[in-house]
PDB file of N, CA and C in Angstrom:
ATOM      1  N   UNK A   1      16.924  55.519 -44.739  1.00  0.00           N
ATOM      2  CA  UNK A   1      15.774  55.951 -43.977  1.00  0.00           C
ATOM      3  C   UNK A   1      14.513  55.471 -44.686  1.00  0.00           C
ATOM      4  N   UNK A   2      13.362  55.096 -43.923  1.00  0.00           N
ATOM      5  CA  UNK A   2      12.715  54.148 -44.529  1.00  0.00           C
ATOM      6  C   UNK A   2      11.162  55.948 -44.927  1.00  0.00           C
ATOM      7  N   UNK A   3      10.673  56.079 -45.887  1.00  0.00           N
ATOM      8  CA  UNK A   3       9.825  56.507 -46.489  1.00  0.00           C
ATOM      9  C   UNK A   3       8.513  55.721 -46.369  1.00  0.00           C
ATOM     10  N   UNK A   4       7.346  56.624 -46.185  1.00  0.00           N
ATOM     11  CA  UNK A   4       5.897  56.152 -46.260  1.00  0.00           C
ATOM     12  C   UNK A   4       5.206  57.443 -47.155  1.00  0.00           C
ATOM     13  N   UNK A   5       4.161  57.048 -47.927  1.00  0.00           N
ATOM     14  CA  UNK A   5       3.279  58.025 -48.911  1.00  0.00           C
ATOM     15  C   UNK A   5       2.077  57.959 -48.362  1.00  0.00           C
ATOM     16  N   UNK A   6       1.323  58.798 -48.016  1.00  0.00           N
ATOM     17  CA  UNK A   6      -0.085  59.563 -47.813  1.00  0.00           C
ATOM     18  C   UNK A   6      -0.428  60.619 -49.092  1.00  0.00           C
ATOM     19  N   UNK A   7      -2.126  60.529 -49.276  1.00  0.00           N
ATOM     20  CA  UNK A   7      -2.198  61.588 -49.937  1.00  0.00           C
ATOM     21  C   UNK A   7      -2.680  63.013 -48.761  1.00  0.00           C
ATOM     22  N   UNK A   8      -3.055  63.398 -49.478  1.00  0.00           N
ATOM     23  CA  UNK A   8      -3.227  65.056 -48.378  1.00  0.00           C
ATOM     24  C   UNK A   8      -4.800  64.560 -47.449  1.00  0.00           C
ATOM     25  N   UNK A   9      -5.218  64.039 -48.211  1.00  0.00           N
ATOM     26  CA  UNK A   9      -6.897  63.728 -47.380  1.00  0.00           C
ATOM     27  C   UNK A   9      -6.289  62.971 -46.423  1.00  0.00           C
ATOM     28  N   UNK A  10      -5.503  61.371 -46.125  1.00  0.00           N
ATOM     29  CA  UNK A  10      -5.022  61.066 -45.155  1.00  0.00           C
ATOM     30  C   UNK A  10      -4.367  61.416 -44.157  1.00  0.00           C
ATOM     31  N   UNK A  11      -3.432  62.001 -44.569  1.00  0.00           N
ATOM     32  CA  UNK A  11      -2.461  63.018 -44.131  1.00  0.00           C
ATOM     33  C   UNK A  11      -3.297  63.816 -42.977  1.00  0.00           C
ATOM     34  N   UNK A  12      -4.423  64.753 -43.993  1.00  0.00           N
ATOM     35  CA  UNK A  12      -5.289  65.111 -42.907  1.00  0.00           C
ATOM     36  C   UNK A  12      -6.007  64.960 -41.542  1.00  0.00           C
ATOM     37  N   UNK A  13      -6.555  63.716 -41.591  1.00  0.00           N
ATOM     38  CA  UNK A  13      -6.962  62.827 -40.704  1.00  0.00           C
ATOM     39  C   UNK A  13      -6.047  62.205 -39.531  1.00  0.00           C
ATOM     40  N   UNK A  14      -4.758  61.985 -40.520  1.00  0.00           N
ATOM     41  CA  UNK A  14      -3.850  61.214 -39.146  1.00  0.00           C
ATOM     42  C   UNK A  14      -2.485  62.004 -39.156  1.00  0.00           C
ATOM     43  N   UNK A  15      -2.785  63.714 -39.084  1.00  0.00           N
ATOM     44  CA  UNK A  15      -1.428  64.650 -38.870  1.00  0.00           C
ATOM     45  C   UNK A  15      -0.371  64.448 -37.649  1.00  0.00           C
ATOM     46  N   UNK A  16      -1.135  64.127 -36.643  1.00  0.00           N
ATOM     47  CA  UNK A  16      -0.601  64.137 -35.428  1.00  0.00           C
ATOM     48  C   UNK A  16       0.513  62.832 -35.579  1.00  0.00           C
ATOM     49  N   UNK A  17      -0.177  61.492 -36.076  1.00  0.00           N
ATOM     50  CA  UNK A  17       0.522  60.164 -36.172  1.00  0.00           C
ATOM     51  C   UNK A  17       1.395  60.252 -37.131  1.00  0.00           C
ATOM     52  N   UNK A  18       1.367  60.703 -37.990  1.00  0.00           N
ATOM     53  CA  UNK A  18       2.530  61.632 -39.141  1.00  0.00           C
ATOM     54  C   UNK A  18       3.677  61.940 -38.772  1.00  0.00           C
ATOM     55  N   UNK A  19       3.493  63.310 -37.834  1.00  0.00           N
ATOM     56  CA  UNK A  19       4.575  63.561 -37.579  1.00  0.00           C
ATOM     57  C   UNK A  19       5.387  62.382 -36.385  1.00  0.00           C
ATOM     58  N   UNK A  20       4.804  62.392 -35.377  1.00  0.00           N
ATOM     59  CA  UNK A  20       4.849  60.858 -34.987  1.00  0.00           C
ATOM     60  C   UNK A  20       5.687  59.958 -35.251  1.00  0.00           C
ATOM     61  N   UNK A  21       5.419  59.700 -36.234  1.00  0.00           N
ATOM     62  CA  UNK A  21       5.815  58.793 -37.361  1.00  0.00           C
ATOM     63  C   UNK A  21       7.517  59.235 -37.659  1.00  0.00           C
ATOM     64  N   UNK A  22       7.567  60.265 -38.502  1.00  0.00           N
ATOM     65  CA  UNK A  22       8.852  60.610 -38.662  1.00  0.00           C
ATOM     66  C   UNK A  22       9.474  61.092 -37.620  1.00  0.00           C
ATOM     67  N   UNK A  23       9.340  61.710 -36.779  1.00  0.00           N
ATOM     68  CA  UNK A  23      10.574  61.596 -35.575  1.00  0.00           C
ATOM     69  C   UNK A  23      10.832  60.403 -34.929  1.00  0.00           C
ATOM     70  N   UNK A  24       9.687  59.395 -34.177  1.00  0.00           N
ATOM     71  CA  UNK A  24      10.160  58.426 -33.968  1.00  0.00           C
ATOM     72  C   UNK A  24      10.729  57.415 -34.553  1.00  0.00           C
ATOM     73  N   UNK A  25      10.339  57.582 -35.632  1.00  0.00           N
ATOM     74  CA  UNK A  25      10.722  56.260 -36.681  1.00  0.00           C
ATOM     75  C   UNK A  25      11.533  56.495 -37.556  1.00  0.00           C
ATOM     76  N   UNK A  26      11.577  57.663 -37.628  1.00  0.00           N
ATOM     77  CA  UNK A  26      12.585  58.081 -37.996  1.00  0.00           C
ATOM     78  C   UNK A  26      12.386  57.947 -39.753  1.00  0.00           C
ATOM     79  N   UNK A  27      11.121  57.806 -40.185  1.00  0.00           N
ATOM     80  CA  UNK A  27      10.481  58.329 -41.445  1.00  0.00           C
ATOM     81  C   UNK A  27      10.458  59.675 -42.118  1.00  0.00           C
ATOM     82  N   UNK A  28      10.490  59.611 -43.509  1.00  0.00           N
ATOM     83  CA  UNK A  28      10.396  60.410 -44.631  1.00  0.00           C
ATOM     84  C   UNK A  28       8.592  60.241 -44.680  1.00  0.00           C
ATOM     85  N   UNK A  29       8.004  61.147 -44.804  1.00  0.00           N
ATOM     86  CA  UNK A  29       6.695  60.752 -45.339  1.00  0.00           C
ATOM     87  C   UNK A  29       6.323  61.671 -46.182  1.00  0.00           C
ATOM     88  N   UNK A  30       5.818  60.780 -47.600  1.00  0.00           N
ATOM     89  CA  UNK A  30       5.838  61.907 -48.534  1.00  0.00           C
ATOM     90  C   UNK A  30       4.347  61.837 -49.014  1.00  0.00           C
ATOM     91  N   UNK A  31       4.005  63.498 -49.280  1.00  0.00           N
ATOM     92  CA  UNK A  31       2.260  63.728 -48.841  1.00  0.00           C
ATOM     93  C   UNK A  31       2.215  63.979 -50.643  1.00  0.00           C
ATOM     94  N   UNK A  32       1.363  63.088 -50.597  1.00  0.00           N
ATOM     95  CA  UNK A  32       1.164  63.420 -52.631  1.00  0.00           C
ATOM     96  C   UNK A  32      -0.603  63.450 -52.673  1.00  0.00           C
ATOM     97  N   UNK A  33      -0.912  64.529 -53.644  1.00  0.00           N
ATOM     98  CA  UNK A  33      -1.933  64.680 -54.329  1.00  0.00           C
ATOM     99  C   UNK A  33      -2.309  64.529 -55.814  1.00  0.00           C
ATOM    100  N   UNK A  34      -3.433  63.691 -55.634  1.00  0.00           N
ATOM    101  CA  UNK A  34      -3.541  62.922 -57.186  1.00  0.00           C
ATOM    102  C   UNK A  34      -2.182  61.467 -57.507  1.00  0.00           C
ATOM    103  N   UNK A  35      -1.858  60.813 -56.346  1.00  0.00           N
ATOM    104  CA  UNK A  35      -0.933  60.068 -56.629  1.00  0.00           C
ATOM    105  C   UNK A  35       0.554  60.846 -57.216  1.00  0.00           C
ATOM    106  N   UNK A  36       0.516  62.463 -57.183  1.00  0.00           N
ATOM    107  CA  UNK A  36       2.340  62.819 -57.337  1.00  0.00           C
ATOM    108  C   UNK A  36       2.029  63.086 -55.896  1.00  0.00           C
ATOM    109  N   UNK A  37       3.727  63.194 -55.735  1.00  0.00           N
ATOM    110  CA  UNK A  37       4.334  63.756 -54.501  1.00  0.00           C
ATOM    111  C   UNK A  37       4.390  65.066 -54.643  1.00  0.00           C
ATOM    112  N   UNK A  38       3.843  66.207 -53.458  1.00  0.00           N
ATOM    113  CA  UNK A  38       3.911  67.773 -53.636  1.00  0.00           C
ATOM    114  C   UNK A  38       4.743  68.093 -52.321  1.00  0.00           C
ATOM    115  N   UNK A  39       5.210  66.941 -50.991  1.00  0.00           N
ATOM    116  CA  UNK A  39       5.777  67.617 -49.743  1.00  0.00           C
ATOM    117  C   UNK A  39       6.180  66.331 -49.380  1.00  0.00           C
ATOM    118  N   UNK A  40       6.624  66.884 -48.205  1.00  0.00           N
ATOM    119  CA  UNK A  40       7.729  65.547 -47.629  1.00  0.00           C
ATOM    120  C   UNK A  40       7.433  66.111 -45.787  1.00  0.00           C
ATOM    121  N   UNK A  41       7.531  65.136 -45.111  1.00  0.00           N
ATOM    122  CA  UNK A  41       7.593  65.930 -43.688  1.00  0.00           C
ATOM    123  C   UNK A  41       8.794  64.781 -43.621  1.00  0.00           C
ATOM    124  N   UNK A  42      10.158  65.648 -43.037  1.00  0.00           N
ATOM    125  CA  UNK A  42      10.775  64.813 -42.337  1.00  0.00           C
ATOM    126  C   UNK A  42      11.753  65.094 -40.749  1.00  0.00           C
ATOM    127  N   UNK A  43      12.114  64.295 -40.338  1.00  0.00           N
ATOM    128  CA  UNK A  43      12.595  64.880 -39.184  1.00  0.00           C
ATOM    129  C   UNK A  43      13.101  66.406 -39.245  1.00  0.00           C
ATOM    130  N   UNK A  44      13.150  67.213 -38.184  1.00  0.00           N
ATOM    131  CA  UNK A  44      13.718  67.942 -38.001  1.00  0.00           C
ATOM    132  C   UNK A  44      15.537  68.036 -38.063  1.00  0.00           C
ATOM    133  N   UNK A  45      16.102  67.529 -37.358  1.00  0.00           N
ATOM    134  CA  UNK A  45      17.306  67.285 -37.428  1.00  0.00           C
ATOM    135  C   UNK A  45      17.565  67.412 -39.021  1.00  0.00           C
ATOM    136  N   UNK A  46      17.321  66.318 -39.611  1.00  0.00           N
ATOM    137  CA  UNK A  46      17.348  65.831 -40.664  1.00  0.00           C
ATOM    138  C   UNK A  46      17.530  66.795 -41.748  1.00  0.00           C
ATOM    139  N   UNK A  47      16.429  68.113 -41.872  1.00  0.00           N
ATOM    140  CA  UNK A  47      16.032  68.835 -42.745  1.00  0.00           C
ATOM    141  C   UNK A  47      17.080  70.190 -42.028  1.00  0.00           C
ATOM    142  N   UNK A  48      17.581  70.712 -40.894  1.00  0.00           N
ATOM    143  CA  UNK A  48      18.529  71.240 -40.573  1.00  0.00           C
ATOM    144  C   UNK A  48      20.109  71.015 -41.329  1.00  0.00           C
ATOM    145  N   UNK A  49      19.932  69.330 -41.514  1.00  0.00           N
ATOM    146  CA  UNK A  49      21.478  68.722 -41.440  1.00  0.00           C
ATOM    147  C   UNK A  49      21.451  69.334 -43.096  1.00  0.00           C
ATOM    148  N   UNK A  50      20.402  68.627 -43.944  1.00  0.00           N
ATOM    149  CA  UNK A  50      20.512  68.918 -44.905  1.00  0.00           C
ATOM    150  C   UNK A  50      20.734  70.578 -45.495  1.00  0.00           C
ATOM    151  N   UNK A  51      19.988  71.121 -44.661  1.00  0.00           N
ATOM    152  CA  UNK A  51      20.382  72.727 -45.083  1.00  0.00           C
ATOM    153  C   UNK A  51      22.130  73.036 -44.966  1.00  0.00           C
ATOM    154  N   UNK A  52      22.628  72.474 -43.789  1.00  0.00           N
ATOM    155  CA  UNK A  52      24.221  72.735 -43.888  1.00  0.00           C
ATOM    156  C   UNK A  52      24.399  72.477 -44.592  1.00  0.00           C
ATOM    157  N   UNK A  53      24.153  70.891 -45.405  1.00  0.00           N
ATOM    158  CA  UNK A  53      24.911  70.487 -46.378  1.00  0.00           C
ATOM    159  C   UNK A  53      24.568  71.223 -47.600  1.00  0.00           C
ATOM    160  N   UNK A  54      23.649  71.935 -47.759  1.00  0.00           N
ATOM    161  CA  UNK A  54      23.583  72.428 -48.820  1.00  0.00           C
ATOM    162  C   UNK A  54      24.065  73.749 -49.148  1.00  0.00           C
ATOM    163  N   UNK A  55      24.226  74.305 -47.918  1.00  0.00           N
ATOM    164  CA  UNK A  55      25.175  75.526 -47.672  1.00  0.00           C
ATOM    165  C   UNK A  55      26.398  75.862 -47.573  1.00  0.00           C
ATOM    166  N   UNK A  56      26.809  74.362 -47.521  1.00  0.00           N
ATOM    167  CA  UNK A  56      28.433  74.084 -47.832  1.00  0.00           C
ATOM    168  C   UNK A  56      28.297  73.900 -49.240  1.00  0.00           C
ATOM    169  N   UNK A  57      27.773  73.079 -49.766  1.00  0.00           N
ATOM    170  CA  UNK A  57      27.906  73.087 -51.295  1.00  0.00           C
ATOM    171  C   UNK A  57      28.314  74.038 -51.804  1.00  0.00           C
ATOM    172  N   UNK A  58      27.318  75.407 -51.713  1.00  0.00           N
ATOM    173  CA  UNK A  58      27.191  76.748 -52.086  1.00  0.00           C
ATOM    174  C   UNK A  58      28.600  77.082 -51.584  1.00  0.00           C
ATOM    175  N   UNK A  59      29.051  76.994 -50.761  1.00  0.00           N
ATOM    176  CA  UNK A  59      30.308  77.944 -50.525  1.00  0.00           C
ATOM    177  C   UNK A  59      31.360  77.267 -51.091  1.00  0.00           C
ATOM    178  N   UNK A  60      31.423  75.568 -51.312  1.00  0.00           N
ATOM    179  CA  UNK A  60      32.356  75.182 -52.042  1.00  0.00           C
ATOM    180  C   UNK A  60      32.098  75.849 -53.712  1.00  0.00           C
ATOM    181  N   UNK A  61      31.131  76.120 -54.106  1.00  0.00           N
ATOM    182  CA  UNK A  61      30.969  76.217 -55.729  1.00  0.00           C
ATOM    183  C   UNK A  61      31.517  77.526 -55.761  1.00  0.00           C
ATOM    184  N   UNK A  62      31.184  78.560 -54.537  1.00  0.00           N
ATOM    185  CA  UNK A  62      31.517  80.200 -54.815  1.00  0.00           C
ATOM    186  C   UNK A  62      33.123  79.957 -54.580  1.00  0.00           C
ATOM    187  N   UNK A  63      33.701  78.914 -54.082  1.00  0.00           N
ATOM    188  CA  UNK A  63      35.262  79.187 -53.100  1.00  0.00           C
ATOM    189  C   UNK A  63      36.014  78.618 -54.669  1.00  0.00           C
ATOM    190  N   UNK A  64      35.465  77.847 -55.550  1.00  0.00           N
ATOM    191  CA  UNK A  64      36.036  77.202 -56.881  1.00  0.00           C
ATOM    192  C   UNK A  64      36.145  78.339 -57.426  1.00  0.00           C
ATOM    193  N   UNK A  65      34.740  79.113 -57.888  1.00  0.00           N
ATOM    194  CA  UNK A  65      34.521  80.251 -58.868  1.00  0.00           C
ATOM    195  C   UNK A  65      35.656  81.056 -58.464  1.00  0.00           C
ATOM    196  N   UNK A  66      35.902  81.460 -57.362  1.00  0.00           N
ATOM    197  CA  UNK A  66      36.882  82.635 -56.885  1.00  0.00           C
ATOM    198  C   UNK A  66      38.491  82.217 -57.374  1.00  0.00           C
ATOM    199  N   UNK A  67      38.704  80.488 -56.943  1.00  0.00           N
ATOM    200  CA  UNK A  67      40.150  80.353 -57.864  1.00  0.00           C
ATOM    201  C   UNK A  67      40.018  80.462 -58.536  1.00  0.00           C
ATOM    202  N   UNK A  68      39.233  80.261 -59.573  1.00  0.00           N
ATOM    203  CA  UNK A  68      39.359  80.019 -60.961  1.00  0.00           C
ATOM    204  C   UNK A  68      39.831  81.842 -61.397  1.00  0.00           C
ATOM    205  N   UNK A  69      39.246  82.709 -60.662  1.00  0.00           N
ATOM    206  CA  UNK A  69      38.948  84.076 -61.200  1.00  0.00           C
ATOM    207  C   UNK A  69      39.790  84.648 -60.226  1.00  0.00           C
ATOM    208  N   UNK A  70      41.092  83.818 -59.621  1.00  0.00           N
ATOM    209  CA  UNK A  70      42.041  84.370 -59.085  1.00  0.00           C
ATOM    210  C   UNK A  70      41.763  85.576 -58.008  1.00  0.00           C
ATOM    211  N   UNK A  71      40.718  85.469 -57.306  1.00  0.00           N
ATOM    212  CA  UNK A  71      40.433  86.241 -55.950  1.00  0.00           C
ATOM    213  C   UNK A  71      41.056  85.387 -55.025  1.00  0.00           C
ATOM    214  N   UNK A  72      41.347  86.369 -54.221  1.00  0.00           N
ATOM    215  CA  UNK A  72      41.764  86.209 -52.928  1.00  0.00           C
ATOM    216  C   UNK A  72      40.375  85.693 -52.156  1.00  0.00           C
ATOM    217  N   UNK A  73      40.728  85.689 -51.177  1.00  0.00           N
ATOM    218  CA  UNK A  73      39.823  85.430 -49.906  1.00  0.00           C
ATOM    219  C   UNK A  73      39.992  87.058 -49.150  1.00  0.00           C
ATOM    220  N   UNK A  74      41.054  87.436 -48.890  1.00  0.00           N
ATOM    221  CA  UNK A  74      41.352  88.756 -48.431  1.00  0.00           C
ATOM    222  C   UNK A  74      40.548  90.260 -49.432  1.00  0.00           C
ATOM    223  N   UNK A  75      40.436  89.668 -50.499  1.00  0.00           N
ATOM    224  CA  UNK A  75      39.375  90.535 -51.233  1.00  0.00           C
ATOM    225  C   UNK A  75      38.245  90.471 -51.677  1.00  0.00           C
ATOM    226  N   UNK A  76      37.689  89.517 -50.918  1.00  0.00           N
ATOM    227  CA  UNK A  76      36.491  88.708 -50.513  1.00  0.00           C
ATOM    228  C   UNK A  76      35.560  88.945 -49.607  1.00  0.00           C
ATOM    229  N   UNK A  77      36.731  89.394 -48.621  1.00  0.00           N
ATOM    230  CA  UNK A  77      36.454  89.909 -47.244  1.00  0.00           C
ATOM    231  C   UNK A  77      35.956  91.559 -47.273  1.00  0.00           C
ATOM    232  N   UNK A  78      36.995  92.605 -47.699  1.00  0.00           N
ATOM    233  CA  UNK A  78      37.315  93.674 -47.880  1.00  0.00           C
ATOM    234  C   UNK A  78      35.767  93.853 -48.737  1.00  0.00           C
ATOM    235  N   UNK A  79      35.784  93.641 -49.996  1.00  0.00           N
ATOM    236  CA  UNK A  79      34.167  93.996 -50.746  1.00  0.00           C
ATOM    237  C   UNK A  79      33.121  93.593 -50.057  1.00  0.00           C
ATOM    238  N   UNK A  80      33.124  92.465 -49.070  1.00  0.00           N
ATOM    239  CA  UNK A  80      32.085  92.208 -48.362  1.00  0.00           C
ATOM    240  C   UNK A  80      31.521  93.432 -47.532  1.00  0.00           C
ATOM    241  N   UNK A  81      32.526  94.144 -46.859  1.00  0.00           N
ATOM    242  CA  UNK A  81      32.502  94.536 -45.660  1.00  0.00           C
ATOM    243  C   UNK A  81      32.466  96.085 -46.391  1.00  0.00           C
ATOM    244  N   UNK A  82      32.756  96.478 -47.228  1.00  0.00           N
ATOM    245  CA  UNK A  82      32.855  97.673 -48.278  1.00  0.00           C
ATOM    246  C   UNK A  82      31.197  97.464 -48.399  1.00  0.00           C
ATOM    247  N   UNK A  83      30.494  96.416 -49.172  1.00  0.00           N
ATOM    248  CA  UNK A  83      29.206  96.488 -49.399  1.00  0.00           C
ATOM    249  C   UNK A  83      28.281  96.767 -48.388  1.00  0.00           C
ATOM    250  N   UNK A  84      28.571  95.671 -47.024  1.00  0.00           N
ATOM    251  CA  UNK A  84      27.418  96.019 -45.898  1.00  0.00           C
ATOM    252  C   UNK A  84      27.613  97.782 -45.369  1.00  0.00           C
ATOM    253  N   UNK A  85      28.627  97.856 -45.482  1.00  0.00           N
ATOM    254  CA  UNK A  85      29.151  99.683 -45.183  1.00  0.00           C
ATOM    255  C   UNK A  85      27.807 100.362 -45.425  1.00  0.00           C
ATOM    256  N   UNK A  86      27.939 100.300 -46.907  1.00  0.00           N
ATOM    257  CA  UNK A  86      27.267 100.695 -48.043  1.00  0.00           C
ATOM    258  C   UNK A  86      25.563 101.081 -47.275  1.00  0.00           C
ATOM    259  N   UNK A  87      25.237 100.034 -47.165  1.00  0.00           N
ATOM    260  CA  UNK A  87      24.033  99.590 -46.460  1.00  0.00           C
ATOM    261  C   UNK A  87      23.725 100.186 -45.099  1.00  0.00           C
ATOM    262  N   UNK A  88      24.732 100.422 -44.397  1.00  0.00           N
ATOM    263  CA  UNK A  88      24.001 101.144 -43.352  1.00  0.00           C
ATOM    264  C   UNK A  88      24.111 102.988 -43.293  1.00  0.00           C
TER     265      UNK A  88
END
């Protein structure tokens, strides 16, 4: 995916063509102040897809921890559902 850099004063000026920009074009555009990068606008899709993927990560790292520490999944479930109890 092809990336473009603005600082925030540009950015400012041409927000609308920005976003613009990354959905149609399907751009990363990364908004830096003082020459670093502080944000990124990128597609929507994109920043969705990535949240799954990062939410699978997380459940692969917790689903390792649990073999390793010889849990079940069935007692996984059970404390889950023991805790939200709890809660209401």
């Amino acid at each position: 995916m092809k990336s473009t850099s603005v600082s925030i004063a540009e950015g400012k000026k041409g927000f609308s063509r920005l976003i613009e920009d990354a959905v149609k074009k399907r751009e990363d555009i990364i908004v830096t102040k003082r020459g670093k990068p502080v944000a990124v606008l990128v597609p929507y899709d994109e920043y969705r897809h990535s949240k799954r993927m990062e939410g699978y990560r997380k459940i692969m790292e917790a689903r390792s921890a649990f073999l390793k520490a010889a849990i079940s999944s069935d007692e996984v479930f059970k404390e889950s559902r023991k805790q939200l109890e709890k809660r209401h």
